[in-house]
Protein backbone atom coordinates (compact mmCIF):
# COMPACT_ATOMS: atom_id res chain seq x y z
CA UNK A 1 30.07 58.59 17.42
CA UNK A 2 30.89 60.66 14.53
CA UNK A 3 33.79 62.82 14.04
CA UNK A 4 33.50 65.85 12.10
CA UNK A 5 37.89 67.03 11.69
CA UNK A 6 36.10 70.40 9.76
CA UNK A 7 32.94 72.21 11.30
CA UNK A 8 32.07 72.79 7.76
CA UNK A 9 31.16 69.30 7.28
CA UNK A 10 28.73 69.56 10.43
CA UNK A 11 25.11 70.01 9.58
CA UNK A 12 23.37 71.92 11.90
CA UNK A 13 21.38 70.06 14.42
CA UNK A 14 17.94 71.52 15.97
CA UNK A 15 18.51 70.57 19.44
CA UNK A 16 22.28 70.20 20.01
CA UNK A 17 23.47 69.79 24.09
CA UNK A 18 27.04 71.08 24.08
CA UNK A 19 29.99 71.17 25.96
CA UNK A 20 33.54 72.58 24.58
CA UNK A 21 37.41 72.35 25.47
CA UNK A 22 40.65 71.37 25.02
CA UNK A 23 39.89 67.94 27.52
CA UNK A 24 43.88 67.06 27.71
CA UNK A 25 43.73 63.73 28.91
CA UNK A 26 39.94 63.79 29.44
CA UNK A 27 40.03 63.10 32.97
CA UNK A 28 38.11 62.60 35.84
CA UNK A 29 36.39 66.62 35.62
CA UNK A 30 36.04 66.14 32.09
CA UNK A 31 34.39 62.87 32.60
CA UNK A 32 31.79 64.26 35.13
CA UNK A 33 30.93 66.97 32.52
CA UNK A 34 30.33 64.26 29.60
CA UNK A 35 28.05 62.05 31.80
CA UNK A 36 25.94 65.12 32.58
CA UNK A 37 26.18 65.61 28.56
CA UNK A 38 25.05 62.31 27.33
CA UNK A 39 22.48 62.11 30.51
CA UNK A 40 21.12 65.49 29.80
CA UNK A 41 21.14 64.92 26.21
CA UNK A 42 18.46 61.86 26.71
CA UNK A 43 16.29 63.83 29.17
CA UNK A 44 16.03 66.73 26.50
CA UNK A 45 15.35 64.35 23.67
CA UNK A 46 18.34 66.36 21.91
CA UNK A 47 21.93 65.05 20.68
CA UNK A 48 24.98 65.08 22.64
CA UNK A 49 27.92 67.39 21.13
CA UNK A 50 31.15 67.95 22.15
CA UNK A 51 33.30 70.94 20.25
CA UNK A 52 37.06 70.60 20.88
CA UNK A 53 39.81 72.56 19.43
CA UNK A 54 43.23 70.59 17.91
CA UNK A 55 46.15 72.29 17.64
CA UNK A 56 46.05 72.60 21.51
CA UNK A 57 45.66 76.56 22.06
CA UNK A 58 48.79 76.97 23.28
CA UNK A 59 50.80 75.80 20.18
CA UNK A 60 48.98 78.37 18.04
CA UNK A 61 49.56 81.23 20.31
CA UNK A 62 53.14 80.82 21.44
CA UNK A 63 54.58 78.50 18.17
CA UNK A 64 58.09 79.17 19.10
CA UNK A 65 57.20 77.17 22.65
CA UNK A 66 58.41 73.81 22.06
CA UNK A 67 57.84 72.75 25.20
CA UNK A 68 54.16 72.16 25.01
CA UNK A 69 53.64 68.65 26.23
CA UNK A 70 50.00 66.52 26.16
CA UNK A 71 48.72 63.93 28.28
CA UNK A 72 46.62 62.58 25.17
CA UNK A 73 47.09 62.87 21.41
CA UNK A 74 44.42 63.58 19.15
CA UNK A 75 43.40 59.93 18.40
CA UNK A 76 43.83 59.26 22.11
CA UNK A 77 41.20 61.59 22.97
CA UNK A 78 38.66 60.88 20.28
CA UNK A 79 39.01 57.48 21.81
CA UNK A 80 38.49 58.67 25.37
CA UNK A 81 35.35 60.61 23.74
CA UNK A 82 33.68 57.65 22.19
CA UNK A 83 33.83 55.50 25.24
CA UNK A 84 32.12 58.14 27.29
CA UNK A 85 29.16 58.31 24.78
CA UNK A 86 29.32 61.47 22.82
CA UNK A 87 27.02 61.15 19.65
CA UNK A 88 29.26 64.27 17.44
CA UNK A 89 32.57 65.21 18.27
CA UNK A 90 33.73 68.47 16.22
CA UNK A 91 37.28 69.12 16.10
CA UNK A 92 37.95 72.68 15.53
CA UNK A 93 41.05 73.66 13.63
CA UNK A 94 42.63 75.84 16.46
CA UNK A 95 43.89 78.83 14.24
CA UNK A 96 45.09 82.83 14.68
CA UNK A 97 41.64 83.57 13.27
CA UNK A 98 39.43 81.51 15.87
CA UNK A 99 41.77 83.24 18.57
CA UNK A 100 40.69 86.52 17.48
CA UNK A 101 37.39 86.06 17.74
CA UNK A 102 35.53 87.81 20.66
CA UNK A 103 33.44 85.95 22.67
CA UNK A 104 30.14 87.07 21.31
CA UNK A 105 31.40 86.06 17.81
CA UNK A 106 32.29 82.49 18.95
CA UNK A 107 28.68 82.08 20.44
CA UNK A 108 26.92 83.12 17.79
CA UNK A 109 28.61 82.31 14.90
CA UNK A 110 30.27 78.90 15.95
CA UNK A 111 27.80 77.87 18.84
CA UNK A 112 24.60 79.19 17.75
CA UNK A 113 24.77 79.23 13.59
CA UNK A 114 26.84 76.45 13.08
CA UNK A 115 25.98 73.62 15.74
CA UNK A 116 22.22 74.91 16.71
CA UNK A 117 23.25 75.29 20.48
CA UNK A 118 20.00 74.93 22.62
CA UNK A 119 22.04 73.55 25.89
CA UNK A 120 25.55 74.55 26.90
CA UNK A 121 27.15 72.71 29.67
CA UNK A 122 30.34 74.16 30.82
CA UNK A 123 33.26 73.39 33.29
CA UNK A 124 33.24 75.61 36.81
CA UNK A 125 36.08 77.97 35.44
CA UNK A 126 35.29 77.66 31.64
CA UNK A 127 36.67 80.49 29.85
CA UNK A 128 36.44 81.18 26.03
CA UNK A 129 36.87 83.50 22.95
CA UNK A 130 39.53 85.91 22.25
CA UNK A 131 41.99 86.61 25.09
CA UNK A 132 39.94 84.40 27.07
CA UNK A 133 37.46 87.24 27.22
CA UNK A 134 34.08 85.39 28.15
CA UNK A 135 32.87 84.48 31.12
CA UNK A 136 29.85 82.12 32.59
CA UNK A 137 28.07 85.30 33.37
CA UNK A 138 28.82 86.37 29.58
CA UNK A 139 27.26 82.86 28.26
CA UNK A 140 24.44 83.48 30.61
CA UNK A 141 23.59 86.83 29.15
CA UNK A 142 24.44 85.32 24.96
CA UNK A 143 21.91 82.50 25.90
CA UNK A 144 19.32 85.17 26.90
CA UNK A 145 19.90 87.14 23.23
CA UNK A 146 20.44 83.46 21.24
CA UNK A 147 17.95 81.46 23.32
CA UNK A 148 20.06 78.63 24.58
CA UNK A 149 19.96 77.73 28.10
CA UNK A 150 23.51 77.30 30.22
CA UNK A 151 25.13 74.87 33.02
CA UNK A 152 27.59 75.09 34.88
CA UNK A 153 29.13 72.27 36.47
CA UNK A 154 30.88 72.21 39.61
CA UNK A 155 34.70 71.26 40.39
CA UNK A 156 35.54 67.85 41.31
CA UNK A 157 37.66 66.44 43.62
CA UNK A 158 39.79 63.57 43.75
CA UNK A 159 41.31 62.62 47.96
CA UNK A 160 40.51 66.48 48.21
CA UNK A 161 42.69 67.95 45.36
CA UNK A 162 41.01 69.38 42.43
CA UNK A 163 41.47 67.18 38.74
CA UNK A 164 43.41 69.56 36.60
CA UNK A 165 45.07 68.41 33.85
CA UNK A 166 48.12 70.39 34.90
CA UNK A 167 48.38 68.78 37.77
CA UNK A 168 48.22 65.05 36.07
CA UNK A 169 51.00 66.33 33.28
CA UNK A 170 53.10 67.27 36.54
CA UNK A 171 52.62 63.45 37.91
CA UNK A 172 53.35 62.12 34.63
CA UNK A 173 56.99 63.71 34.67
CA UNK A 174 57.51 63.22 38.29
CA UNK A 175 56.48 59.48 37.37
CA UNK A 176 54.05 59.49 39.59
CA UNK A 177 51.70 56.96 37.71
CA UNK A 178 49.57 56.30 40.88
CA UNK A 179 48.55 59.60 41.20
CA UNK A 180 48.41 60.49 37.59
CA UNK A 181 46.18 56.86 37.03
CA UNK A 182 43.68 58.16 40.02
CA UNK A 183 43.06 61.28 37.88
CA UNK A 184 42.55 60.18 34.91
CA UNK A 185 40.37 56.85 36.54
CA UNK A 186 42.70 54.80 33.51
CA UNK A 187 46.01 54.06 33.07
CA UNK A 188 48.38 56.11 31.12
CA UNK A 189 49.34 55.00 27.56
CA UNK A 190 51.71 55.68 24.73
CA UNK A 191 51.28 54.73 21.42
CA UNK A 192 54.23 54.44 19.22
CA UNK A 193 55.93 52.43 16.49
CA UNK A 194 58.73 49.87 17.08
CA UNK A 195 61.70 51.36 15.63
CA UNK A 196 65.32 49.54 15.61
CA UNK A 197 67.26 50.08 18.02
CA UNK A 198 70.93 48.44 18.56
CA UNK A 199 69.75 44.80 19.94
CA UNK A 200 72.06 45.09 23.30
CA UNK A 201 69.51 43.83 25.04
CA UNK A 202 69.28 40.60 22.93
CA UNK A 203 72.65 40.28 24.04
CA UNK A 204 71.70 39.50 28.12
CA UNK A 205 68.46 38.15 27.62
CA UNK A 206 66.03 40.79 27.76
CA UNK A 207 65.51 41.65 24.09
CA UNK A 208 64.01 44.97 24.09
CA UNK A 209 61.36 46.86 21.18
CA UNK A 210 62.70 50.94 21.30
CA UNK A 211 59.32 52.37 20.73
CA UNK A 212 59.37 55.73 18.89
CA UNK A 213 56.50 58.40 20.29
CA UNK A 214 55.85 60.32 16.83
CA UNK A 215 53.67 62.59 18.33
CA UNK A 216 56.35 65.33 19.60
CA UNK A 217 53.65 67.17 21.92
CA UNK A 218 52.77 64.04 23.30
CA UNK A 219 54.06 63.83 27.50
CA UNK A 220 56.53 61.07 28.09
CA UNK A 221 56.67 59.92 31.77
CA UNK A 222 60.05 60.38 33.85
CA UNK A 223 63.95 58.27 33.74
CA UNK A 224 62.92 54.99 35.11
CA UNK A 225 61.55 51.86 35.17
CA UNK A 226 57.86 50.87 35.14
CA UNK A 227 56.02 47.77 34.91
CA UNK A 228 53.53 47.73 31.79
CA UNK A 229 51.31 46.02 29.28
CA UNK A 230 51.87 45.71 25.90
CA UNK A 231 49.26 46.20 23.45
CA UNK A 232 49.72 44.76 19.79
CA UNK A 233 46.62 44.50 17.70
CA UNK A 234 43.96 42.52 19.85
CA UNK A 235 46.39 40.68 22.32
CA UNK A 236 48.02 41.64 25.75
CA UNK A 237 51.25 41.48 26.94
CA UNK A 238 52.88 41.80 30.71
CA UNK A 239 56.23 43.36 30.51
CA UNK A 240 58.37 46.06 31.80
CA UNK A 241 59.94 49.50 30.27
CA UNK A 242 63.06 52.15 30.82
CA UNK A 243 63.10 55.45 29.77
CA UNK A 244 66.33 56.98 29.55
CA UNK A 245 70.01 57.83 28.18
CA UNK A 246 71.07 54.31 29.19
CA UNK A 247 74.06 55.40 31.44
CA UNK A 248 75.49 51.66 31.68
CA UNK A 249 76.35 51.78 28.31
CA UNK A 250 77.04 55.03 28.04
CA UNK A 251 73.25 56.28 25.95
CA UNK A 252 73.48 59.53 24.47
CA UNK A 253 69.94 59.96 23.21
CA UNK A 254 66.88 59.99 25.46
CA UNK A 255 64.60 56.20 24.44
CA UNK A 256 61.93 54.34 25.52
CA UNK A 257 62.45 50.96 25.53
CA UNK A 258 60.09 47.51 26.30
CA UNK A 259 61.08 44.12 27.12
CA UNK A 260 58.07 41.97 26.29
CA UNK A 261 57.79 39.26 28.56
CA UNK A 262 58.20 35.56 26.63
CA UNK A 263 57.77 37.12 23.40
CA UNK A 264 60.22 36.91 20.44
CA UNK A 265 58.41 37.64 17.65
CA UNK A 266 59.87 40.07 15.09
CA UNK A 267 57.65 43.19 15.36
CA UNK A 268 59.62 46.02 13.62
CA UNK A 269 58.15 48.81 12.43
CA UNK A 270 54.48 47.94 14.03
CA UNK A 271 52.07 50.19 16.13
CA UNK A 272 51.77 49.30 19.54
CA UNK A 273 50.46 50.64 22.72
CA UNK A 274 52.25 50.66 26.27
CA UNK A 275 49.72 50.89 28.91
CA UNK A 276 51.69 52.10 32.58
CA UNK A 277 50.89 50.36 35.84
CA UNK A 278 53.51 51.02 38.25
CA UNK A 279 57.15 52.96 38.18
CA UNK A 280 59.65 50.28 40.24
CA UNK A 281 62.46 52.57 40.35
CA UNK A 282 65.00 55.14 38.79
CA UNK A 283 67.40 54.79 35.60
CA UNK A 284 70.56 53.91 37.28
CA UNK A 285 74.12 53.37 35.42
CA UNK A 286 75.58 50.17 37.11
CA UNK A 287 79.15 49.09 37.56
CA UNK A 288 79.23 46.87 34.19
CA UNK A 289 76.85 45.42 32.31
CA UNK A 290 76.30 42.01 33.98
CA UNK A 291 75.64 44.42 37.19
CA UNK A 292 72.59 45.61 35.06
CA UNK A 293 71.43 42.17 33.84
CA UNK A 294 70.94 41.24 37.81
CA UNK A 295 69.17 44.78 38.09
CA UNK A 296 67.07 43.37 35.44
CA UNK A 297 66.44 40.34 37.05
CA UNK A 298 64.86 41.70 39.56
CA UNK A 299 63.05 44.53 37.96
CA UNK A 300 61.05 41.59 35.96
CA UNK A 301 60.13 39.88 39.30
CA UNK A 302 58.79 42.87 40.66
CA UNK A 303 57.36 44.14 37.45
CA UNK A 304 55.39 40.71 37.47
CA UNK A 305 54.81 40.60 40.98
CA UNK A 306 53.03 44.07 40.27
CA UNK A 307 50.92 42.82 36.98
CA UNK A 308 49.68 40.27 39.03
């Protein structure tokens, strides 16, 4: 796949399939639509292209709203993108100009002049241009007037409940990681870097990495305890997590913390990823602190109960 981070650099292809979002999390719905892409792609002898916007909408248009959160960051998504198949991925530089443009101005001058749109494939409620403006039945009419040809690809369903990505960021802070997980057919990650932290859990023999989410619009799951796997480079590790203030010993700041199962190796300051399997139960503050070593106990049993 190749990943174009300025549509300047894109050279304009002669039969370019497209599709075009935001794809937080790319989920199940957005997976759908990319099958059809790469599928439809072959049958047209054309190439598969995929036109996303970064920052997410949202932070452009209301900057003093903080509380923008993100099931994927960037790199997640590009990642997410390459292992459904796309051939180009443009990243559009989400900006107050590109949300003033009117719908007809997107098509032609983005779609049409600068990708060589001759397919569009587009999500059952896709919107686009300034104030959200166009509509299917607008692309419809554009592809008449710039001759490219338009799909439309209906919702999909997951136990009966339509895949939003709303509803998965809702499951993620609820830390509801089954339901989230069934959405997104993959289990949620974070990436972050080890950062030090003040080694308490050394102390009661669960040594713990605090991993630090850089990423400040990236979602972080709710309080609690979850059973995990720890990515570092190539290798795999079982292990379980807490997010939280740390009541027991009386946290003030909000920190996400891993104990690697049988691992002691000094890993400060390096990336890792924490893929989430299961949540086992809420942050609790216990009585004293060997209370929350026999909590721990038992949160590793079931944590590796659960992995296994």
């Amino acid at each position: 796949m190749r990943v174009y981070r300025d549509i300047a650099e894109f050279e304009k292809l002669s039969n370019a399939v497209v599709t075009q979002g935001t794809f937080d999390g790319v989920h199940a719905g957005h997976k759908k639509i990319l099958s059809h892409l790469k599928h439809r792609a072959e049958e047209l002898k054309g190439e598969s292209v995929v036109l996303t916007f970064f920052p997410h909408p949202r932070m452009v248009l209301f900057p003093d709203d903080d509380s923008v959160r993100l099931i994927n960051t960037l790199e997640e998504n590009i990642e997410q993108f390459e292992n459904a198949g796309v051939q180009h991925l443009i990243i559009l530089e989400f900006t107050a100009a590109i949300a003033k443009l009117s719908a007809v101005h997107f098509v032609r001058d983005i779609l049409v002049n600068a990708i060589g749109t001759k397919h569009l494939i587009v999500g059952y409620d896709h919107r686009f241009g300034r104030n959200r403006e166009g509509s299917l039945s607008d692309l419809q009419e554009f592809g008449h007037v710039y001759d490219f040809s338009i799909e439309k690809i209906s919702e999909v369903d997951v136990n009966e409940i339509t895949v939003s990505s709303t509803k998965i960021r809702n499951a993620i802070l609820a830390g509801d990681l089954f339901t989230a997980s069934s959405y997104l057919q993959r289990n949620f990650t974070l990436h972050g870097i080890v950062a030090d932290g003040n080694k308490l859990g050394r102390t009661i023999g669960f040594p713990t990495a605090n991993v630090l989410v850089q990423e400040k619009y990236k979602i972080v799951p709710a309080d609690g305890v979850y059973a995990v796997y720890v990515y570092l480079g190539e290798k795999k590790f079982p292990g379980m997590l807490n997010i939280g203030n740390r009541p027991t010993v009386n946290g003030i700041n909000r920190v996400v913390e891993v104990n690697i199962f049988n691992f002691d190796a000094q890993i400060y300051k390096e990336n890792l990823i924490v893929e989430f399997v299961a949540r086992i139960r809420d942050e609790q503050k216990f009585s004293d602190i060997e209370a929350l070593k026999n909590q721990l106990v038992k949160d590793k049993q079931i944590a590796i109960d659960i992995l296994n």
